[in-house]
PDB file of N, CA and C in Angstrom:
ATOM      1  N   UNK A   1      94.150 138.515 115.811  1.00  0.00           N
ATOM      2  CA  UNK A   1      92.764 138.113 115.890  1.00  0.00           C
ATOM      3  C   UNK A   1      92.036 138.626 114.664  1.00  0.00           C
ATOM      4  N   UNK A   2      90.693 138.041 114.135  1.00  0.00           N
ATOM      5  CA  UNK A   2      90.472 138.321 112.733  1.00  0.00           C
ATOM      6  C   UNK A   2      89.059 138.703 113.275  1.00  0.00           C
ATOM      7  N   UNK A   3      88.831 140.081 112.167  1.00  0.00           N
ATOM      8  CA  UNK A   3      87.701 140.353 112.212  1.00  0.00           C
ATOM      9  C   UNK A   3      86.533 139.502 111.296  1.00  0.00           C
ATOM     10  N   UNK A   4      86.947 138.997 111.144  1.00  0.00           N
ATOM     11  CA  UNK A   4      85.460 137.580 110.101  1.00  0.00           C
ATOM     12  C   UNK A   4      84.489 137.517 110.922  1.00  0.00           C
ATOM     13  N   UNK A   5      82.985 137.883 110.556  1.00  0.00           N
ATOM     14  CA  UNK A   5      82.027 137.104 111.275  1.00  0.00           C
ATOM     15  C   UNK A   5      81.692 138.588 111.843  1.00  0.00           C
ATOM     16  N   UNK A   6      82.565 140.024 112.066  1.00  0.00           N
ATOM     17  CA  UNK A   6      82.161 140.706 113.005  1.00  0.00           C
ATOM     18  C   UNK A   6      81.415 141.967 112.371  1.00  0.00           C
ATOM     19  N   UNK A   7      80.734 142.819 112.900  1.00  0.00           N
ATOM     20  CA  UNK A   7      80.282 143.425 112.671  1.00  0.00           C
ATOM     21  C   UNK A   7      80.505 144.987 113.279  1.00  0.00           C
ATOM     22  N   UNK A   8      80.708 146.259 112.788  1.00  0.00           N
ATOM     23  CA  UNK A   8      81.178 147.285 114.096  1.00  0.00           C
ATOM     24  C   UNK A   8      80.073 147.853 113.824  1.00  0.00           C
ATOM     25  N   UNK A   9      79.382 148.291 115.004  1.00  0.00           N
ATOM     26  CA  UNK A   9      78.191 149.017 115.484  1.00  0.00           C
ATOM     27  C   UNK A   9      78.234 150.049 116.708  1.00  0.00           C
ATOM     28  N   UNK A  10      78.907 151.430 115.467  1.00  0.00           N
ATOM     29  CA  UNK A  10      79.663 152.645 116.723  1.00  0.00           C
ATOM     30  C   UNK A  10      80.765 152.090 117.305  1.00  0.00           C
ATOM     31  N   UNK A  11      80.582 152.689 118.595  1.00  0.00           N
ATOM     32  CA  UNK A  11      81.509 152.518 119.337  1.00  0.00           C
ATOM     33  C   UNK A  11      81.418 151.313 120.288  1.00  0.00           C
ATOM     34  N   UNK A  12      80.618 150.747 120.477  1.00  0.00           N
ATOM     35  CA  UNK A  12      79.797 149.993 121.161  1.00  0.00           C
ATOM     36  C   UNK A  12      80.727 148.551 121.444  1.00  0.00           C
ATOM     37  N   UNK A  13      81.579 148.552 119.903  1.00  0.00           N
ATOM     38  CA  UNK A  13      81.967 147.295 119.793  1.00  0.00           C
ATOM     39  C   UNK A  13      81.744 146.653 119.013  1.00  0.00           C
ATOM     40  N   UNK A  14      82.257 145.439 119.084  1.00  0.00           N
ATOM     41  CA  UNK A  14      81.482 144.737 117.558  1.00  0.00           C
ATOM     42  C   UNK A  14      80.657 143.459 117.982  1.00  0.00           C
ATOM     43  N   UNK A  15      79.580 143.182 116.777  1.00  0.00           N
ATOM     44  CA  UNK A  15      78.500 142.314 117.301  1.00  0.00           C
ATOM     45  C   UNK A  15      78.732 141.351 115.947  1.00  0.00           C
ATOM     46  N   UNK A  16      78.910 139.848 116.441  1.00  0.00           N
ATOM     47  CA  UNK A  16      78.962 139.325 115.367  1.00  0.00           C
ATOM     48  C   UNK A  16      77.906 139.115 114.401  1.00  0.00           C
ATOM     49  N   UNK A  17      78.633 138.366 112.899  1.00  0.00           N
ATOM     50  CA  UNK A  17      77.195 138.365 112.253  1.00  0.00           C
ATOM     51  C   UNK A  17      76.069 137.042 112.380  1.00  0.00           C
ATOM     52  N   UNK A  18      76.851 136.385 112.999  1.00  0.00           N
ATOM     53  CA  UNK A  18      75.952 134.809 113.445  1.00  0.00           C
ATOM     54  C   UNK A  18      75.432 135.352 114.190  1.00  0.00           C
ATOM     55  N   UNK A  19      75.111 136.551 115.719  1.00  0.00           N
ATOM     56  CA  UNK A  19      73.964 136.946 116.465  1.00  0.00           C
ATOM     57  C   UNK A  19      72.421 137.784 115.177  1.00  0.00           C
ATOM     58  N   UNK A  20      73.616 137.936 114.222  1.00  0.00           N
ATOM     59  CA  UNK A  20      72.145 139.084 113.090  1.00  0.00           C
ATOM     60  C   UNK A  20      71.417 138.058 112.432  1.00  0.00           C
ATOM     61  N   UNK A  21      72.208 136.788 112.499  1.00  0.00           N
ATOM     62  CA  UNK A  21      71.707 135.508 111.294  1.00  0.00           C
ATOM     63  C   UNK A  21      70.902 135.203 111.846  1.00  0.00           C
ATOM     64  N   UNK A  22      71.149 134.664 113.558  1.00  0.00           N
ATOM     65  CA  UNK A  22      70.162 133.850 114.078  1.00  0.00           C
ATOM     66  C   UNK A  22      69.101 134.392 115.034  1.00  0.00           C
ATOM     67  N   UNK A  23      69.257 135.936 115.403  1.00  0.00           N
ATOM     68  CA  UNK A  23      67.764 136.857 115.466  1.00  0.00           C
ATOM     69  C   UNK A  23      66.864 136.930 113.950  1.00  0.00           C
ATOM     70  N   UNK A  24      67.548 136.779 112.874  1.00  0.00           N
ATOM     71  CA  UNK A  24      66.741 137.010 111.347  1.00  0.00           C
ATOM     72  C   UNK A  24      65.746 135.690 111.441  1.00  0.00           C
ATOM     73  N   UNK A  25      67.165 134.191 111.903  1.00  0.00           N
ATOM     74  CA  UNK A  25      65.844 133.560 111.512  1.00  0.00           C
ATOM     75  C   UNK A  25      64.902 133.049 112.979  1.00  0.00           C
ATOM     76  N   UNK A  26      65.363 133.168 114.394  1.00  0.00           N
ATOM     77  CA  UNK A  26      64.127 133.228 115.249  1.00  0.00           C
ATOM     78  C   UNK A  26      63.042 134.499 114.964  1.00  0.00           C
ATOM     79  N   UNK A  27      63.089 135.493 113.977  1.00  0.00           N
ATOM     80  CA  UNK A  27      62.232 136.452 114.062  1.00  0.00           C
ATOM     81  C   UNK A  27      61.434 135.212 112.488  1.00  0.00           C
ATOM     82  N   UNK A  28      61.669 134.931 112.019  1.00  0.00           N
ATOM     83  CA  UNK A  28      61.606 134.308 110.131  1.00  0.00           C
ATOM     84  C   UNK A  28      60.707 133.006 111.051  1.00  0.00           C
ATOM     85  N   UNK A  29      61.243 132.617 112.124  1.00  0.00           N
ATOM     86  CA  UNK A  29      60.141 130.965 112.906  1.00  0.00           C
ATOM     87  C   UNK A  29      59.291 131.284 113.495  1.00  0.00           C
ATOM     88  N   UNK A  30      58.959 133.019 114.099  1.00  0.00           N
ATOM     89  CA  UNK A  30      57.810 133.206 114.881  1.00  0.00           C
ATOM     90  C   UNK A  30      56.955 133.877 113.824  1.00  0.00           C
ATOM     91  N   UNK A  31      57.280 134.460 112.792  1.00  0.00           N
ATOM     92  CA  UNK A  31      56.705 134.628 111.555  1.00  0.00           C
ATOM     93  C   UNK A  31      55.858 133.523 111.063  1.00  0.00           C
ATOM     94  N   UNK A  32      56.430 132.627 110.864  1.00  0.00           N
ATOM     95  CA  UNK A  32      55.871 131.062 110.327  1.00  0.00           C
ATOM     96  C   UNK A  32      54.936 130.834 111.101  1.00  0.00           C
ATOM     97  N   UNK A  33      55.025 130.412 112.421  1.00  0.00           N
ATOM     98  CA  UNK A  33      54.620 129.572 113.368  1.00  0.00           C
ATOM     99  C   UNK A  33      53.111 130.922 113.078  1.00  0.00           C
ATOM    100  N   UNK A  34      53.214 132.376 113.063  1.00  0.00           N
ATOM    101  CA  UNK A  34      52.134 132.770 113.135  1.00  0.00           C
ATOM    102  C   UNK A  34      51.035 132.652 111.823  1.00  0.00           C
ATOM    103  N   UNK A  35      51.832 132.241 110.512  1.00  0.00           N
ATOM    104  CA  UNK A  35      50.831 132.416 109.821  1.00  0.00           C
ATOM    105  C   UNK A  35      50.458 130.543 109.861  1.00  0.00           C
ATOM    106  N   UNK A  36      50.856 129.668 109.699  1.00  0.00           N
ATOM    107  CA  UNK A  36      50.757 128.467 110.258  1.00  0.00           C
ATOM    108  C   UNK A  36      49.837 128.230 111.207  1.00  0.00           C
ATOM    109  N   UNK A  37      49.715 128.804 112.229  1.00  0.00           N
ATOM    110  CA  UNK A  37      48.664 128.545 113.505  1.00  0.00           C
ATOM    111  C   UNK A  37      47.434 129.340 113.442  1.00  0.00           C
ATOM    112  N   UNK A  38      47.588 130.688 113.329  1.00  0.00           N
ATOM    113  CA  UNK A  38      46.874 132.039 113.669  1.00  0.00           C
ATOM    114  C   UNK A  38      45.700 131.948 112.798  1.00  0.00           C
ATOM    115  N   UNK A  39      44.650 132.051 113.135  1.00  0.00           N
ATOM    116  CA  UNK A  39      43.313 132.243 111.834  1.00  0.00           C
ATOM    117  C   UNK A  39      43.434 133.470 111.484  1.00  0.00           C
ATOM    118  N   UNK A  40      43.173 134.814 112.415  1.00  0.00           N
ATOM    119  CA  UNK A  40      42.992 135.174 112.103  1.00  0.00           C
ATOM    120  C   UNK A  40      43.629 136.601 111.039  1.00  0.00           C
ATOM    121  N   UNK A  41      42.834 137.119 110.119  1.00  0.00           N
ATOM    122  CA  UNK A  41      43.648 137.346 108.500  1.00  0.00           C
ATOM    123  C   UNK A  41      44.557 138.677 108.809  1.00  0.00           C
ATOM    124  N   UNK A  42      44.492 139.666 109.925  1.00  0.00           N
ATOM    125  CA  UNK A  42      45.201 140.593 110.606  1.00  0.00           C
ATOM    126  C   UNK A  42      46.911 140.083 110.873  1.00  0.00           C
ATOM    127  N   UNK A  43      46.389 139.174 112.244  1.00  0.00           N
ATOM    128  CA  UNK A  43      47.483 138.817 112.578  1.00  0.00           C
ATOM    129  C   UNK A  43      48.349 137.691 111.462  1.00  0.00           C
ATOM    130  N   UNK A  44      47.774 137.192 110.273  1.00  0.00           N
ATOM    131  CA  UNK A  44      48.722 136.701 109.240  1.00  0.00           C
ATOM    132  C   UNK A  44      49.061 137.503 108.239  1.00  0.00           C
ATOM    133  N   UNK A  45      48.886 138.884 107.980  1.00  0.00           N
ATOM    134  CA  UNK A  45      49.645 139.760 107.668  1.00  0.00           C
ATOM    135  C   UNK A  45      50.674 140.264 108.283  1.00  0.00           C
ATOM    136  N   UNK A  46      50.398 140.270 109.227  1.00  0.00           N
ATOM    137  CA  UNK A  46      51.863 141.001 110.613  1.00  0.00           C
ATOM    138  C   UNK A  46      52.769 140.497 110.777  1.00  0.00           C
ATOM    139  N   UNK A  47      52.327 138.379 110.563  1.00  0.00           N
ATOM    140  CA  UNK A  47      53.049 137.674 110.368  1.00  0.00           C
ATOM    141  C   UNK A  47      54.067 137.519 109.069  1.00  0.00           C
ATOM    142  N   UNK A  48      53.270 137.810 108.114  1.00  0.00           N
ATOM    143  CA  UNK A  48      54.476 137.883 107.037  1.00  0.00           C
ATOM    144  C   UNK A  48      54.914 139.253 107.001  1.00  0.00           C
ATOM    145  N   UNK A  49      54.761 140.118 107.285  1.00  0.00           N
ATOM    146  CA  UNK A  49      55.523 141.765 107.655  1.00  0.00           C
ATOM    147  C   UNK A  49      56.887 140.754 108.381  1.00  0.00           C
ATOM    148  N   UNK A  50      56.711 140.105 109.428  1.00  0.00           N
ATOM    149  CA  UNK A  50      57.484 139.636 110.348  1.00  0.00           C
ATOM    150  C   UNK A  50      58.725 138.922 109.220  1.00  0.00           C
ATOM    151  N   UNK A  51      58.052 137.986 109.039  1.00  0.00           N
ATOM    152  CA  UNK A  51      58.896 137.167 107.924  1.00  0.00           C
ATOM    153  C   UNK A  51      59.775 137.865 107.195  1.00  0.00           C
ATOM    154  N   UNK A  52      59.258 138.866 106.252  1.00  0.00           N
ATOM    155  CA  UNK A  52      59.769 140.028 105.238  1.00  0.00           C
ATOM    156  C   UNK A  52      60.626 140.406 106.033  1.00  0.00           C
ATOM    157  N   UNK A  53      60.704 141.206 106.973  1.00  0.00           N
ATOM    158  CA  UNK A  53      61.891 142.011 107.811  1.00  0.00           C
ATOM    159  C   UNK A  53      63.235 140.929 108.018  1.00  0.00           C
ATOM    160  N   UNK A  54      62.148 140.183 108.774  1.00  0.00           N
ATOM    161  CA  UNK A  54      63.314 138.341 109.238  1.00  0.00           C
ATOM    162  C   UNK A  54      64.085 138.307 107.770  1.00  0.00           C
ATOM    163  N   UNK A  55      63.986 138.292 106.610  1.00  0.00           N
ATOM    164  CA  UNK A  55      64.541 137.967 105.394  1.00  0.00           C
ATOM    165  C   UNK A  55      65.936 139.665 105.164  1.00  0.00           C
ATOM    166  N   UNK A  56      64.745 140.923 105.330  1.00  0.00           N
ATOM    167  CA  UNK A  56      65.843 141.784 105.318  1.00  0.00           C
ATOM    168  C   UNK A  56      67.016 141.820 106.057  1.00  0.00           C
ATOM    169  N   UNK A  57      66.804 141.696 107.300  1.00  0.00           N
ATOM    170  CA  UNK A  57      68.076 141.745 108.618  1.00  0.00           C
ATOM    171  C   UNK A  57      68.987 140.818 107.765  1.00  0.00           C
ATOM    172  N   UNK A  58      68.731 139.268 107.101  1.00  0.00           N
ATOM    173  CA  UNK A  58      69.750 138.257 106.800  1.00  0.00           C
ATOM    174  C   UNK A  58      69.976 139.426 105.523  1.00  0.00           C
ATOM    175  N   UNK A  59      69.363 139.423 104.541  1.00  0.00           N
ATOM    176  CA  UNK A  59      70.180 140.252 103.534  1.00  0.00           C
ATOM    177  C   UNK A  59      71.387 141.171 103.872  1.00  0.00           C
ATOM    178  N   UNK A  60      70.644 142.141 105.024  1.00  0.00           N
ATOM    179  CA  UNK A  60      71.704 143.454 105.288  1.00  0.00           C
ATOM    180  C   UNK A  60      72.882 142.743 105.818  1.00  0.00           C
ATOM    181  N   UNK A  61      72.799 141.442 106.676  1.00  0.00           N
ATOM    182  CA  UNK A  61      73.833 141.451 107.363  1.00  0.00           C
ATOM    183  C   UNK A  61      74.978 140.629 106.544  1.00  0.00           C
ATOM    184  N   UNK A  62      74.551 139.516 105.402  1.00  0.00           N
ATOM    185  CA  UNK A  62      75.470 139.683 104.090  1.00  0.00           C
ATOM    186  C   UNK A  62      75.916 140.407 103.829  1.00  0.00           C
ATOM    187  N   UNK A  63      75.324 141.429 103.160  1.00  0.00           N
ATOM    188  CA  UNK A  63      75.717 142.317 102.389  1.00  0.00           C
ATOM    189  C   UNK A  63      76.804 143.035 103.040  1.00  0.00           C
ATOM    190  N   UNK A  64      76.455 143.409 104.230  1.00  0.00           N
ATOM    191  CA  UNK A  64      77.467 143.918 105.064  1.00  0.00           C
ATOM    192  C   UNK A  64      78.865 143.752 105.277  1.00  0.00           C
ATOM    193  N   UNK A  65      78.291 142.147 105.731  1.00  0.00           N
ATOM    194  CA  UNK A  65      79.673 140.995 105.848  1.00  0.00           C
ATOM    195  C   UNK A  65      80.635 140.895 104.203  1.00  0.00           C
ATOM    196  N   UNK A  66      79.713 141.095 103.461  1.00  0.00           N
ATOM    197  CA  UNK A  66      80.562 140.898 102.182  1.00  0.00           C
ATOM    198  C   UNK A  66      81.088 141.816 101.721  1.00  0.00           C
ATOM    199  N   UNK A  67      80.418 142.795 102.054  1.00  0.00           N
ATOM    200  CA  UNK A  67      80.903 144.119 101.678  1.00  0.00           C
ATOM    201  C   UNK A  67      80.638 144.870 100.277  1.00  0.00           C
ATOM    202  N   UNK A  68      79.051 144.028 100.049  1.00  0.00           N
ATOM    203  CA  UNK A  68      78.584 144.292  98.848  1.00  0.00           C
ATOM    204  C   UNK A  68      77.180 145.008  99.020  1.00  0.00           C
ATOM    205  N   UNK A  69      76.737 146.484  97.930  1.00  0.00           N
ATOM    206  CA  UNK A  69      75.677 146.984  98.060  1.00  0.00           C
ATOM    207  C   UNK A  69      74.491 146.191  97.896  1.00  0.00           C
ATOM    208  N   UNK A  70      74.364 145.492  96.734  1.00  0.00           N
ATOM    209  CA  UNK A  70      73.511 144.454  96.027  1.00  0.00           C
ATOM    210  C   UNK A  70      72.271 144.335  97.292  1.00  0.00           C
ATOM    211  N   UNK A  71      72.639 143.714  98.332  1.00  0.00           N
ATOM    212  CA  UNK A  71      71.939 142.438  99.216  1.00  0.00           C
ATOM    213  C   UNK A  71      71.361 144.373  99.954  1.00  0.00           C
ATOM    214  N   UNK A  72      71.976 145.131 100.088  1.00  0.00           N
ATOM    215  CA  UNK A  72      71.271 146.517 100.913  1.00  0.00           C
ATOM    216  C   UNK A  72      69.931 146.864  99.458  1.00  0.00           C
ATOM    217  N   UNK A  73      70.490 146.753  98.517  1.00  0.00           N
ATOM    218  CA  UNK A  73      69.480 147.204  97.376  1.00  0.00           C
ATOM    219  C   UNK A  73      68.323 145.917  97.354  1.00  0.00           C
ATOM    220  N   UNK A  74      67.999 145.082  97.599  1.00  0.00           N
ATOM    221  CA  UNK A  74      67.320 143.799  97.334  1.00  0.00           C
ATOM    222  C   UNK A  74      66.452 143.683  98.652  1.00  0.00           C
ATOM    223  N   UNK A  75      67.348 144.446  99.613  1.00  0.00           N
ATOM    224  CA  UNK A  75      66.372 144.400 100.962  1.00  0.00           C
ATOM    225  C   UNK A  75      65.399 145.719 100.804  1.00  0.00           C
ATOM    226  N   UNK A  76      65.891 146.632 100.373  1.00  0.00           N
ATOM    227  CA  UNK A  76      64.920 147.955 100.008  1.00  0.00           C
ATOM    228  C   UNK A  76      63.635 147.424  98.734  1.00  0.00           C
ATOM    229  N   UNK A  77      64.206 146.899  97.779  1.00  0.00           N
ATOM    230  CA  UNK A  77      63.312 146.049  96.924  1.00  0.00           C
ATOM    231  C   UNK A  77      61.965 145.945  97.886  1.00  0.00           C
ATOM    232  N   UNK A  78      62.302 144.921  98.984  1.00  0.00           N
ATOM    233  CA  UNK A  78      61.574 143.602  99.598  1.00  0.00           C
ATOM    234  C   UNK A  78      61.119 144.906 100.596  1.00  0.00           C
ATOM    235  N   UNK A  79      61.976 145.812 100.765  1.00  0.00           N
ATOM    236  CA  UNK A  79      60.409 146.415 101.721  1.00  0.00           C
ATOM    237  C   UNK A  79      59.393 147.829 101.084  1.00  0.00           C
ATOM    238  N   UNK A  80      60.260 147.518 100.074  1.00  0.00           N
ATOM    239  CA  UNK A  80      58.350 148.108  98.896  1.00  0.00           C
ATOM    240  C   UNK A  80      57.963 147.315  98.975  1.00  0.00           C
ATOM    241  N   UNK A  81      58.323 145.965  98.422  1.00  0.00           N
ATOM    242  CA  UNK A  81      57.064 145.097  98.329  1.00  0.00           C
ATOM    243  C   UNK A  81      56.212 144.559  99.587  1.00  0.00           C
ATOM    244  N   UNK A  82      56.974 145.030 100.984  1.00  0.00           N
ATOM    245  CA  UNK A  82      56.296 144.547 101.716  1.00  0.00           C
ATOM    246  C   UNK A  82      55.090 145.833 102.100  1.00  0.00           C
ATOM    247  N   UNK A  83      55.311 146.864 101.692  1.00  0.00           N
ATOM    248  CA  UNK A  83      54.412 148.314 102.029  1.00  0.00           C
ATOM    249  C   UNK A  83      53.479 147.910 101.062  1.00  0.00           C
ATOM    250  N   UNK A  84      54.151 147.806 100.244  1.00  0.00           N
ATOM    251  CA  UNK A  84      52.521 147.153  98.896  1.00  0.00           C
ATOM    252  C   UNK A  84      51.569 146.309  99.504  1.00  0.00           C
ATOM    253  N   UNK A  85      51.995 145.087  99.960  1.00  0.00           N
ATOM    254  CA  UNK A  85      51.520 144.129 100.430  1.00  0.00           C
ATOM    255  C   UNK A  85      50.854 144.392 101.338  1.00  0.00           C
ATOM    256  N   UNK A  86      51.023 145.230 102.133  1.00  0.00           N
ATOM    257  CA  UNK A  86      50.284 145.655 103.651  1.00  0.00           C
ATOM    258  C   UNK A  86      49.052 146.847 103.459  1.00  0.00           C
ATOM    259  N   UNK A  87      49.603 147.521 101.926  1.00  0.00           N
ATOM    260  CA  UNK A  87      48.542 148.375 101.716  1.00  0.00           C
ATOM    261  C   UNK A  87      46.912 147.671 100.969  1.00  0.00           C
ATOM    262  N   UNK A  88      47.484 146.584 100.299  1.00  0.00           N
ATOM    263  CA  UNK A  88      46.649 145.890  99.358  1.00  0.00           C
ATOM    264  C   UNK A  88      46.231 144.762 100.466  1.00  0.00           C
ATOM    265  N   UNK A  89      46.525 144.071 101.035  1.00  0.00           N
ATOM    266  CA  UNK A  89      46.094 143.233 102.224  1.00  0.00           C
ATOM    267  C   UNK A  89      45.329 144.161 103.305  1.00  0.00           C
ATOM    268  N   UNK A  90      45.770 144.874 103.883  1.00  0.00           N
ATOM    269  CA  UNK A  90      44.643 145.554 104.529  1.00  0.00           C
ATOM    270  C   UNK A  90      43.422 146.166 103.603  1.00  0.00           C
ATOM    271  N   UNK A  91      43.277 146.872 102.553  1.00  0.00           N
ATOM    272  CA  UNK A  91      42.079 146.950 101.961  1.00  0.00           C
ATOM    273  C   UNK A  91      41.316 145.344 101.523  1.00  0.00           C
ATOM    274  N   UNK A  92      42.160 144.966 101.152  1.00  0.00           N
ATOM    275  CA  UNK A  92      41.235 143.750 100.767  1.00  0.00           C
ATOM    276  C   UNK A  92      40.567 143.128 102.370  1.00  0.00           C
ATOM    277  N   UNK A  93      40.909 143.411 103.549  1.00  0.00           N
ATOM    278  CA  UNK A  93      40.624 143.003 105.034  1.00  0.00           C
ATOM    279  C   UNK A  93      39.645 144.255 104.957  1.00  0.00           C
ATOM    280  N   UNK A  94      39.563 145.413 105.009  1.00  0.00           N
ATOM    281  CA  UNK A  94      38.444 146.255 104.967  1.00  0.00           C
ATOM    282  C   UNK A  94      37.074 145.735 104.026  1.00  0.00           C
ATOM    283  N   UNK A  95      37.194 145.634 103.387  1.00  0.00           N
ATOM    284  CA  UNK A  95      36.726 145.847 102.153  1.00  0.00           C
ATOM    285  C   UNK A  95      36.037 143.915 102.512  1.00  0.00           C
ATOM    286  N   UNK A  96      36.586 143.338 102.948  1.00  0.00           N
ATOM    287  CA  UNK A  96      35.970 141.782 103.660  1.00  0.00           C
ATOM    288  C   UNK A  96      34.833 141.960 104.853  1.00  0.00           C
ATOM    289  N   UNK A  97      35.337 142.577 105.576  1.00  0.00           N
ATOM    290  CA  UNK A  97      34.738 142.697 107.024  1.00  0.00           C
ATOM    291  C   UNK A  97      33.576 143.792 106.868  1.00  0.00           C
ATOM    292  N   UNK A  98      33.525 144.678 105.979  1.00  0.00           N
ATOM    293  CA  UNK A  98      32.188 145.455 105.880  1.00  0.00           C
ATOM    294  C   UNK A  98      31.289 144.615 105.021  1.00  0.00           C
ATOM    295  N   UNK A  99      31.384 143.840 104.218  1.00  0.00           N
ATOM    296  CA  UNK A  99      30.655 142.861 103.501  1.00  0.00           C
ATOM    297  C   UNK A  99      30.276 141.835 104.266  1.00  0.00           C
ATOM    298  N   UNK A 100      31.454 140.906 104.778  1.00  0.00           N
ATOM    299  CA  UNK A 100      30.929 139.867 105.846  1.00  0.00           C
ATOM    300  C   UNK A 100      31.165 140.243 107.272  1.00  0.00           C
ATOM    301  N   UNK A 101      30.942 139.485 108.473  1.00  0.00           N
ATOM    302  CA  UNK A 101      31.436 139.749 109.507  1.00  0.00           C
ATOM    303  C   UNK A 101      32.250 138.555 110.166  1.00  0.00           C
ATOM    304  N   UNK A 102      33.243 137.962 109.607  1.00  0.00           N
ATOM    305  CA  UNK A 102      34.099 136.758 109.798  1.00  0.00           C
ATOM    306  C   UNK A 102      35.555 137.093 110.501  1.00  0.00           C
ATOM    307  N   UNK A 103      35.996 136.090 111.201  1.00  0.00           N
ATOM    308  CA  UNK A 103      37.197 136.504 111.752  1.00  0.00           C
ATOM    309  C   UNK A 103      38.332 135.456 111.293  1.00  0.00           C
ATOM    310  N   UNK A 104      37.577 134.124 111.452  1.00  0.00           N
ATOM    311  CA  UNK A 104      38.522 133.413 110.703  1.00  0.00           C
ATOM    312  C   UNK A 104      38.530 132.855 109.215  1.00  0.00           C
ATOM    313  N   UNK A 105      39.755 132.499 108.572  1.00  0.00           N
ATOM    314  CA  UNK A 105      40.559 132.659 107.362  1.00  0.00           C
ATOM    315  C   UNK A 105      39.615 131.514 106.644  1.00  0.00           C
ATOM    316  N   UNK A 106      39.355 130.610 107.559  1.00  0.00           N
ATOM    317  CA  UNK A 106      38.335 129.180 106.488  1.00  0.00           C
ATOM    318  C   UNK A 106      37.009 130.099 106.164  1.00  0.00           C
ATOM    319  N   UNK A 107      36.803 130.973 106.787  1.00  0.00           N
ATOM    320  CA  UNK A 107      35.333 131.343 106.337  1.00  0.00           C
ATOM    321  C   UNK A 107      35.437 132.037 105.460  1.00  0.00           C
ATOM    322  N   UNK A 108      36.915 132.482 104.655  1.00  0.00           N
ATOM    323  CA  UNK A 108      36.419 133.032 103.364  1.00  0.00           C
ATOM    324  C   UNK A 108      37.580 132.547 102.440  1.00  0.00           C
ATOM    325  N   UNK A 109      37.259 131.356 102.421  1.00  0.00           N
ATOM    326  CA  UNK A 109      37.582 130.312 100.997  1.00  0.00           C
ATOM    327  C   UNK A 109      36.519 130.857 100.393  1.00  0.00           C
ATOM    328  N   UNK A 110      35.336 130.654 100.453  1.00  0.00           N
ATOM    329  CA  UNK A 110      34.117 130.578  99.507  1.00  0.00           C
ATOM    330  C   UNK A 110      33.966 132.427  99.012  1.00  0.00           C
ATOM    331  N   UNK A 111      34.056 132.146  97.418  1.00  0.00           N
ATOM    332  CA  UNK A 111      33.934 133.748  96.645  1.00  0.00           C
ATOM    333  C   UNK A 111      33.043 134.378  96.456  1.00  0.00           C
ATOM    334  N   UNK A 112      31.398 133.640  97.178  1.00  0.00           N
ATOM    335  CA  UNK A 112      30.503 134.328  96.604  1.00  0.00           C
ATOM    336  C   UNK A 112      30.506 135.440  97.238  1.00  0.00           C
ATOM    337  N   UNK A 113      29.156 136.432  96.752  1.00  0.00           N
ATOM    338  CA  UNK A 113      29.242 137.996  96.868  1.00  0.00           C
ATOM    339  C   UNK A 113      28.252 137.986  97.603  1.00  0.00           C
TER     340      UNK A 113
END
């Protein structure tokens, strides 16, 4: 019997990597579906936090499967950039809401001050 596809996690057993692919991308469609639907500018940050992770899990579990560091280094990349993103998106959400008092995302197309 061939280990392809599997994954060992402890002792536990092994979990294949098509269950890590296809939690990455149902976590990567409720991501979407939230920044897609959701107005408001909170919950479409959380949503792409969501996304970002959804993208790491598929990296790690390549990388894994392949047996290459690369895709573990590229997912660490992607979650600085996602701490950046969450630090600079929430101030810019502070820094909105003490100026205006808006909740949804159409009400601040417009740049004036």
């Amino acid at each position: 019997m061939s280990d392809y596809g599997q994954l060992q996690i402890g002792n536990a057993g092994s979990v294949g990597a098509v269950q890590f692919l296809l939690l990455g991308a149902v976590l990567f469609i409720i991501g979407a579906i939230g920044v897609i639907i959701r107005r408001n500018p909170l919950v479409i940050l959380v949503s792409i936090e969501l996304m970002l992770n959804a993208v790491n899990l598929t990296l790690i579990t390549f990388a894994r499967q392949l047996h290459n560091t690369e895709g573990q280094l590229f997912a660490l990349l992607t979650m600085v950039v996602a701490a950046a993103e969450a630090v600079v998106g929430l101030a810019v959400l502070v820094d909105v809401f003490r100026t205006r008092d808006v909740d949804d995302v159409d009400e601040l197309s417009e740049l004036k001050g």
